[in-house]
Protein backbone atom coordinates (compact mmCIF):
# COMPACT_ATOMS: atom_id res chain seq x y z
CA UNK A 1 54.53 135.33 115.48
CA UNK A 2 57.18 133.32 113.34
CA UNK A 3 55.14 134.43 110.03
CA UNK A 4 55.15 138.04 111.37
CA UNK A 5 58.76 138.10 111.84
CA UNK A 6 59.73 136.62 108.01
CA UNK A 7 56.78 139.52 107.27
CA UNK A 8 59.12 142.36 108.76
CA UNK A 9 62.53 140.59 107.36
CA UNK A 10 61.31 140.46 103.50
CA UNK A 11 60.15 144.16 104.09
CA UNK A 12 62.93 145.06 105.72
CA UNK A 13 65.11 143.86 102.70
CA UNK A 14 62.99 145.33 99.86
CA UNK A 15 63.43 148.94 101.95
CA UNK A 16 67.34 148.38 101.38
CA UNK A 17 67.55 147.71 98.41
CA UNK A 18 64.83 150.66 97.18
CA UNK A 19 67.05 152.61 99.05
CA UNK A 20 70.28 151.36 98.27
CA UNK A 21 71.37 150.68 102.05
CA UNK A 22 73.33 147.70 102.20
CA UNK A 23 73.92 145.82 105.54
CA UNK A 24 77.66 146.08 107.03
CA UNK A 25 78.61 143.01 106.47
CA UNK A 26 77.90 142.64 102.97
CA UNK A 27 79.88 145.76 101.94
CA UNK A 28 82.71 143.84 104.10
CA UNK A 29 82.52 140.47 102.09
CA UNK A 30 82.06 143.02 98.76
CA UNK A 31 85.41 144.60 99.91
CA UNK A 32 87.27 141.90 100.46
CA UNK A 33 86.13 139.85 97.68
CA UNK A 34 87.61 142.76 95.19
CA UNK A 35 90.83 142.85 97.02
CA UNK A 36 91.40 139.45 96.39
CA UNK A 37 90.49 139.47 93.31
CA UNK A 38 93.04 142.75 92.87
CA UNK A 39 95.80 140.55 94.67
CA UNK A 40 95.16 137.29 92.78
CA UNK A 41 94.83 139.09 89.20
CA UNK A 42 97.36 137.05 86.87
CA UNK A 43 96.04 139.08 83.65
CA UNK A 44 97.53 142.20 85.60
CA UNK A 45 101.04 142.85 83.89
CA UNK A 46 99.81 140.47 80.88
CA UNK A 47 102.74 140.86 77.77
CA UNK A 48 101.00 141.81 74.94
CA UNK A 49 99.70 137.99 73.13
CA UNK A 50 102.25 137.92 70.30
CA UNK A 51 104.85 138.63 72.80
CA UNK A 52 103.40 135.65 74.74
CA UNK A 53 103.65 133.70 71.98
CA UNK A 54 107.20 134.37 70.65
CA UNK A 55 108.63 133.91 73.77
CA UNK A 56 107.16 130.14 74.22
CA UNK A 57 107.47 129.19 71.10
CA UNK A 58 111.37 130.08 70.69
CA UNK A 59 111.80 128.05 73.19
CA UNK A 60 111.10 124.42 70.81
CA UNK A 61 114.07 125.93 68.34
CA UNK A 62 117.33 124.39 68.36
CA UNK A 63 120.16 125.29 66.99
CA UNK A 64 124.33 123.68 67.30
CA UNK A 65 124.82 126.06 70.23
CA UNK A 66 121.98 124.98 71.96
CA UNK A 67 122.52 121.30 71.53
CA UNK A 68 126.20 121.79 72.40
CA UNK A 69 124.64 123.29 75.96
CA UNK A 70 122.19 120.63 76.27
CA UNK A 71 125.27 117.89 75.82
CA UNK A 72 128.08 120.20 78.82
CA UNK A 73 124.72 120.12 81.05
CA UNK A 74 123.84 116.75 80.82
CA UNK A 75 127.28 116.04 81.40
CA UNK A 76 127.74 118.36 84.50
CA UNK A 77 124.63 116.64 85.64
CA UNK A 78 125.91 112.93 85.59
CA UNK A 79 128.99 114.12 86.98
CA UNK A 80 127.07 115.45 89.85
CA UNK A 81 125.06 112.88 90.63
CA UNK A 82 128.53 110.72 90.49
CA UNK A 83 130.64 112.46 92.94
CA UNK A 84 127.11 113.65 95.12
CA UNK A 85 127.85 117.79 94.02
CA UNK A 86 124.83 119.22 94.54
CA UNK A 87 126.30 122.36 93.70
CA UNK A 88 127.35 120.70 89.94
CA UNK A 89 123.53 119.43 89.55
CA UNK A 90 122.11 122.74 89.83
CA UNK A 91 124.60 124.63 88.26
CA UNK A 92 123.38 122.11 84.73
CA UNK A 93 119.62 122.32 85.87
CA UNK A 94 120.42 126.09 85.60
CA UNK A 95 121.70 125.96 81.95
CA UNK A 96 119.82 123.70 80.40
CA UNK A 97 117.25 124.41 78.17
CA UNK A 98 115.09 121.35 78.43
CA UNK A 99 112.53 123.59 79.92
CA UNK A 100 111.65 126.00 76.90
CA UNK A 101 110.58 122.91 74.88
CA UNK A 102 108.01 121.39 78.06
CA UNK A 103 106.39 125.55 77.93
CA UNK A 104 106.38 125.31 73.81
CA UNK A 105 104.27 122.07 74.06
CA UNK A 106 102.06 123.62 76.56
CA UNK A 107 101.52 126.70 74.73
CA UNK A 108 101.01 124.62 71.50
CA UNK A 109 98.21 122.46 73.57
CA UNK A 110 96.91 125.11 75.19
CA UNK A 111 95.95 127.45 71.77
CA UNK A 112 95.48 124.25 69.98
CA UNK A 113 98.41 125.14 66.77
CA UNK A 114 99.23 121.69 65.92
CA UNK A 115 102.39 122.99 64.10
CA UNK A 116 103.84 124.34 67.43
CA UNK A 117 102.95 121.23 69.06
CA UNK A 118 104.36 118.61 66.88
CA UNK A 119 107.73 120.98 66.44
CA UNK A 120 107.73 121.16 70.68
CA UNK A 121 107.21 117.36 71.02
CA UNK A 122 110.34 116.60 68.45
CA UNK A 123 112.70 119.22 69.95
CA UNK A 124 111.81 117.60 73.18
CA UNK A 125 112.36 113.54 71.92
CA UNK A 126 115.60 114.92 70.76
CA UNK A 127 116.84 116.30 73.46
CA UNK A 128 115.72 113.29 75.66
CA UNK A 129 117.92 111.16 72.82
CA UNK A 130 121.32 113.72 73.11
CA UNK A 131 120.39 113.53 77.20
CA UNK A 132 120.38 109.49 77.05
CA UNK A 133 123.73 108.94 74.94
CA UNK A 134 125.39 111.64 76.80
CA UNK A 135 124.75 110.05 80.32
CA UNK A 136 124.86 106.31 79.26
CA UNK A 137 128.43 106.86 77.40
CA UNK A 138 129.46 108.42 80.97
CA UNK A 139 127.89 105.87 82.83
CA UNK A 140 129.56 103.09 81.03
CA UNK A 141 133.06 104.38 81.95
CA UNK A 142 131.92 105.79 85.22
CA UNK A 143 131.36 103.34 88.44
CA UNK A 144 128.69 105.55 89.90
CA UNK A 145 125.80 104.00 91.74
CA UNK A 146 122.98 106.83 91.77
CA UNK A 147 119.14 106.57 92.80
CA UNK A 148 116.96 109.53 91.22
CA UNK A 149 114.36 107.20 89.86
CA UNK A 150 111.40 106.54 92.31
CA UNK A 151 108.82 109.07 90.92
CA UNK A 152 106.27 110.41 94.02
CA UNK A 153 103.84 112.52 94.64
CA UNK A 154 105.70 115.48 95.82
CA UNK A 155 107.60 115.41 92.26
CA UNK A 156 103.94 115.90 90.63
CA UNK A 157 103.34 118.81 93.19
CA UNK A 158 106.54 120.73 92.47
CA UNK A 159 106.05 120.08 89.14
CA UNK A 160 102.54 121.73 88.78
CA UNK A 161 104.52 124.78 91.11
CA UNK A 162 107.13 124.83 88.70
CA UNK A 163 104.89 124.56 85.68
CA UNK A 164 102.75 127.42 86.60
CA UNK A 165 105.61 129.98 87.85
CA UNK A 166 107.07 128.87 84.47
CA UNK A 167 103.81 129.66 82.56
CA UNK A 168 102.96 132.68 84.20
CA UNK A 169 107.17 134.05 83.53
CA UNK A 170 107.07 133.94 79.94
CA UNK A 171 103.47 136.39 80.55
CA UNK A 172 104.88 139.02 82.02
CA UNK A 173 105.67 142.36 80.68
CA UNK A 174 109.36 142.14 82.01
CA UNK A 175 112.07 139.28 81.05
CA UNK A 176 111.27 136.07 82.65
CA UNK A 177 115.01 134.70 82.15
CA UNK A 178 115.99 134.60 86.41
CA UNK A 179 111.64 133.45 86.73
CA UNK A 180 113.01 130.37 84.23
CA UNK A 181 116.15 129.75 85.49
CA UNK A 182 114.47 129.08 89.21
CA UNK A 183 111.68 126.86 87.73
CA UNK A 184 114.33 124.62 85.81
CA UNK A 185 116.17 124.07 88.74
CA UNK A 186 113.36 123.54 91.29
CA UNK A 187 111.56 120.95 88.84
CA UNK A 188 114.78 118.90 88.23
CA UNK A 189 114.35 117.59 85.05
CA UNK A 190 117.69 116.69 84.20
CA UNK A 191 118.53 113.88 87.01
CA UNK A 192 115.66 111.48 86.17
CA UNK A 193 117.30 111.29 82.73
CA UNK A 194 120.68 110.69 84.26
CA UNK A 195 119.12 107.55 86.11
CA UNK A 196 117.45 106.71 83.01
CA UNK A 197 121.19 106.85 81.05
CA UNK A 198 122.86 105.01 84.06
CA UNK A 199 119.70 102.39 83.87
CA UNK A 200 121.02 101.85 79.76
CA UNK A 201 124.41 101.63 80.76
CA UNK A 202 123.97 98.69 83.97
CA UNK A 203 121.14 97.21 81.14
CA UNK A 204 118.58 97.57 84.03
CA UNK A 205 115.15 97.88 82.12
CA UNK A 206 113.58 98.33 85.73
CA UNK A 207 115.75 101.43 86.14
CA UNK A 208 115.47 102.72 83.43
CA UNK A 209 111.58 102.72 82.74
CA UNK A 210 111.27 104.33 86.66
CA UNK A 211 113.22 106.74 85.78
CA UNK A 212 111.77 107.33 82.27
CA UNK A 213 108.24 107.32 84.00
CA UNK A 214 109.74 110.04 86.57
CA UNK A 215 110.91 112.91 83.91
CA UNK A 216 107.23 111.62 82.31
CA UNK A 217 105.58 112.87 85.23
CA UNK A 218 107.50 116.24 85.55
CA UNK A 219 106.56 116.97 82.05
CA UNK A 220 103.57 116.34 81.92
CA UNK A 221 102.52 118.20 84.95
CA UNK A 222 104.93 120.98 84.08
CA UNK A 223 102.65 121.58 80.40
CA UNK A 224 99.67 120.67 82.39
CA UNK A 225 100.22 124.19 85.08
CA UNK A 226 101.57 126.11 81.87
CA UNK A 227 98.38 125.23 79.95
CA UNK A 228 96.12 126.47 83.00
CA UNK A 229 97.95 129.78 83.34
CA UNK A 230 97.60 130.40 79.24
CA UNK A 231 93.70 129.45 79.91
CA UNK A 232 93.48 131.71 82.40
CA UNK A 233 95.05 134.50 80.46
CA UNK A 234 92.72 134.12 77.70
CA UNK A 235 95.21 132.98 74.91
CA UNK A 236 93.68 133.25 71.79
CA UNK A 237 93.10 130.05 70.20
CA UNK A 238 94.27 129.30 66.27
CA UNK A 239 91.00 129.50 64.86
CA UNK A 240 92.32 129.48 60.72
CA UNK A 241 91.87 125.23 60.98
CA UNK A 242 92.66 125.10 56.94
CA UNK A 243 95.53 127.76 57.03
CA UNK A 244 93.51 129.83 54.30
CA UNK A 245 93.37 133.28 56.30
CA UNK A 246 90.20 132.95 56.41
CA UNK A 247 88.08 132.45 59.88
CA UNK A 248 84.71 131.43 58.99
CA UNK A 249 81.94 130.65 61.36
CA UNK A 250 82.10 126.88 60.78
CA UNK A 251 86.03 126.94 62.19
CA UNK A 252 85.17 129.00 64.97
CA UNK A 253 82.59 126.52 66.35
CA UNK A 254 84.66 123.96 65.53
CA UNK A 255 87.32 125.18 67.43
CA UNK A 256 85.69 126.07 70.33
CA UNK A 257 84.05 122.26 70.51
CA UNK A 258 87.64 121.16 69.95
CA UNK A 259 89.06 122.82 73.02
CA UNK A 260 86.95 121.47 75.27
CA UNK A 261 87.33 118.41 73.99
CA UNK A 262 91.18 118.51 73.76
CA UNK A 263 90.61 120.15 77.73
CA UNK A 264 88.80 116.84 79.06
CA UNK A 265 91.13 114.41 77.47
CA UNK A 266 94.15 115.72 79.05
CA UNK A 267 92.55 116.38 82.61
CA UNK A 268 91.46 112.32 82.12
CA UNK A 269 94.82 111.44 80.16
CA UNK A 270 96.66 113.15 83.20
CA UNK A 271 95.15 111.20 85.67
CA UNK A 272 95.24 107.98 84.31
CA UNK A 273 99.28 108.60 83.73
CA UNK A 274 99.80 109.67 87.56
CA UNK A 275 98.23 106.84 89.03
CA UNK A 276 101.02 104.89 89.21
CA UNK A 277 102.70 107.55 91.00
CA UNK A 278 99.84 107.93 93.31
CA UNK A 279 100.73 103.88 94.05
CA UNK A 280 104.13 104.38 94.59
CA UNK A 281 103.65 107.05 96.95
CA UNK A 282 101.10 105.59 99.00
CA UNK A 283 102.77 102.32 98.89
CA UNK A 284 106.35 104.46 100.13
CA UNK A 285 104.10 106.11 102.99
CA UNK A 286 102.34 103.16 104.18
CA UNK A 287 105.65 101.21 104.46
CA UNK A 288 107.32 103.93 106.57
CA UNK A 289 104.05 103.91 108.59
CA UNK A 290 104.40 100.13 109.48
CA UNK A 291 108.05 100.31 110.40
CA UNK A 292 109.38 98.69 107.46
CA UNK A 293 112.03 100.98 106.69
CA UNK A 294 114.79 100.93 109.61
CA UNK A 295 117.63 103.15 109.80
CA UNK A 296 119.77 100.88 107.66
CA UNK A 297 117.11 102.13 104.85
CA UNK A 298 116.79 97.93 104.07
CA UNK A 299 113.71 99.26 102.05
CA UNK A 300 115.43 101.68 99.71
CA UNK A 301 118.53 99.14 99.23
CA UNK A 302 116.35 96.39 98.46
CA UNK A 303 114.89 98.66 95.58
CA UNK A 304 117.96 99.49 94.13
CA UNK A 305 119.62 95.94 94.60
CA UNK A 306 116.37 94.46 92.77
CA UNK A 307 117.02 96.15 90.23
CA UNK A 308 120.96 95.84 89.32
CA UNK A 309 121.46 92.34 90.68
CA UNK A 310 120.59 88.96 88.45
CA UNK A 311 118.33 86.70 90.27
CA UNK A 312 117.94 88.57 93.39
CA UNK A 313 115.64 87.67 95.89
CA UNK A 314 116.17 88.87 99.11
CA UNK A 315 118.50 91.50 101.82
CA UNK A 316 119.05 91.83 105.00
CA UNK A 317 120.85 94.06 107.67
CA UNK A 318 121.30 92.21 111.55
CA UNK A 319 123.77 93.26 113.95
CA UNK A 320 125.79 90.05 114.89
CA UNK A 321 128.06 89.48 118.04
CA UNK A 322 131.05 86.90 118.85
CA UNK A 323 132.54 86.58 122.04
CA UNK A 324 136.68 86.58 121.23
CA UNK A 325 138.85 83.79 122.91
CA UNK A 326 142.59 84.07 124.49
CA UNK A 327 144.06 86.79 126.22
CA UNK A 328 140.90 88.74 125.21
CA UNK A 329 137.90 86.58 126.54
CA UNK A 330 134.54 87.66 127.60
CA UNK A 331 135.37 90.93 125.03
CA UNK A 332 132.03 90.97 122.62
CA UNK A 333 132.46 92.26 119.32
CA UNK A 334 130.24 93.37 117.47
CA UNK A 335 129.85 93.24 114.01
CA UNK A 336 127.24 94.95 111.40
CA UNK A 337 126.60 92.32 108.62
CA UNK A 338 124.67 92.78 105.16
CA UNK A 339 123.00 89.52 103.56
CA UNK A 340 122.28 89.78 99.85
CA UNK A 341 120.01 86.61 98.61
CA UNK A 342 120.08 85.51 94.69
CA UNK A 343 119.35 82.51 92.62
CA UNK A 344 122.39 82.50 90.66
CA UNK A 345 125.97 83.19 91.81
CA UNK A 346 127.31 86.83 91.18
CA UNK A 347 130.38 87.68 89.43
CA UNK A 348 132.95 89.79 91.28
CA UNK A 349 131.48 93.18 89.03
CA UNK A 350 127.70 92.76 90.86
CA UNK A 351 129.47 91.95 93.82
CA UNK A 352 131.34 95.13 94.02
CA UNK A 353 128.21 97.45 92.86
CA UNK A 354 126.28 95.79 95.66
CA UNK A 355 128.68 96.74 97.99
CA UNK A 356 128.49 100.25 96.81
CA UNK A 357 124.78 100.38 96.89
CA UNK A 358 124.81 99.07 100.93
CA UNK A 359 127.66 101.25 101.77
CA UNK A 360 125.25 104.41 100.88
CA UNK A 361 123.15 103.37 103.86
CA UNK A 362 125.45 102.00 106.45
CA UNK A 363 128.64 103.34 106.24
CA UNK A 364 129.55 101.20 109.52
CA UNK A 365 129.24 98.27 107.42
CA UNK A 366 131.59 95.23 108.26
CA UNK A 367 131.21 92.68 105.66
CA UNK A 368 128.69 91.39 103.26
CA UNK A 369 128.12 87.89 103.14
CA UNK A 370 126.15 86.89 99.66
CA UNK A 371 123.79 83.39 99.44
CA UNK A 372 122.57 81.43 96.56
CA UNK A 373 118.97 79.56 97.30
């Protein structure tokens, strides 16, 4: 019975499809498969290639004007993060031009041009060196205490967002300035290089390399969504290898092999760099999960204090109370009490910037009392 009814399936089949009747369901699946693939069409829109190109690549050319922007914005920026403006931080993450140097790399990657590549990396270390004197010269006569230096995951997920809303901007037929301005802002890569500045100017390696490590991972993941949005648009790769004008057969295999090996390393290279994000995040979670961080935020302050403090070793929040004698007896008071651990004495400078730091997370704060062990 069981062979007779496979029998009557396979025939009933091969009378479809002689016939061309296809079952309801499959012209369902057909129908929605091709609206999604309608909906989810990137190439749809597509700027014409040398369009694409011109507009990432202008973005790795500097010029004075564009330097002097890069300098007011990175300035804006640290004064932000000094006086908490949120309003000031955005308004520099929306004029500065950081960004079009991160999509230049990508593009330069992505099509495998060397040229644009190496001119996209240098713009970029410049910029990162005008960034670093601007905020450490305003750090050293500023006493702001600011924390944007604990890279985590969520930073690599908004970056790969920002990366590939970035990427897929400068493809469209239209102008992708307001597209730009959004991702630069929403990918934040100016305040990690504030930290890093501040980090110079308190000479707090610690701080500085977090930091470093956290504008790291937002560039790297920003190139890494650009790169998968100029794959997916079919970017022609630079196939003249020898610059001759010529395209023989020999280049074009050799450039095809090249791109998928260039493709593998940075998918492994990637991964290898965010692992010590991955760490940090886990580690962050897992903490919060075991209770460790009370609403004093001891965990975060101890992070911070570690790394501004000589010989620290240890802090503490506890709630102490004294009963008061006289007039006033049997009256409790009750006192909140910070405890800062080192293993040298600190000068009245670190004393003050610790005070600052715990002050962020307990404003009720009474008095900090500071050992030596």
């Amino acid at each position: 019975m069981e062979l007779d009814r496979q029998q009557l399936k396979r025939l009933r089949e091969r009378h479809h499809r002689r016939h061309g009747i296809r079952p309801a369901h499959s012209e369902v699946m057909e129908n929605a498969g091709r609206f999604l693939k309608r909906a989810f069409n990137i190439r749809e829109g597509r700027a014409p290639y040398h369009v694409i190109r011109k507009r990432f690549v202008n973005g790795a050319r500097l010029t004075g004007s564009h330097l002097c922007i890069l300098i007011i914005a990175m300035l804006i920026a640290s004064i932000g993060l000094d006086i908490d403006s949120d309003i000031a931080i955005v308004g520099a993450m929306l004029i500065c031009p950081l960004m079009g140097s991160v999509l230049a790399m990508a593009y330069g990657i992505a099509t495998l041009d060397r040229e644009i590549t190496v001119e996209a990396v240098a713009s970029l270390a410049l910029q990162m060196a005008f960034c670093l004197v601007t905020s450490t010269l305003y750090f050293k006569l500023s006493p702001a205490i600011i924390d944007n230096s604990t890279p985590t995951v969520w930073d690599l997920a908004v970056a790969l967002a920002g990366g590939f809303a970035g990427g897929l901007g400068n493809s469209r037929d239209q102008e992708p300035a307001t597209l730009i301005a959004g991702v630069a802002v929403a990918t934040a890569l100016m305040p990690p290089l504030c930290a890093a500045g501040y980090g110079i100017a308190i000479a707090s390696g610690s701080l500085f390399l977090s930091a470093l490590y956290e504008f790291g991972i937002n560039v790297v993941f920003i190139a890494l969504a650009a790169e998968a949005v100029l794959l997916l648009l079919r970017v022609p790769l630079k196939r003249d290898l020898n610059g001759d004008g010529i395209v023989t057969a020999e280049e074009n295999a050799e450039v095809d092999e090249l791109s998928r090996k260039v493709r593998r390393r940075i998918i492994v290279g990637t991964v290898i760099f965010a692992i010590p994000c991955i760490i940090m995040t886990a580690g962050s979670i897992g903490s919060a999960q075991a209770g460790v961080q009370d609403g004093y935020g001891v965990t975060e302050t101890t992070r911070e204090l570690a790394a501004v403090l000589p010989g620290f070793k240890d802090y503490t929040v506890a709630v102490e109370t004294s009963a008061t004698e006289g007039e006033e007896e049997g009256v409790v008071e009750r006192e909140i009490v910070a405890h800062v651990t080192t293993g040298e004495a600190l000068g009245a400078h670190d004393r003050r910037v610790a005070r600052k730091l715990i002050d962020l997370n307990v404003p009720e704060l009474d008095r900090v009392e500071f050992d030596v062990k």
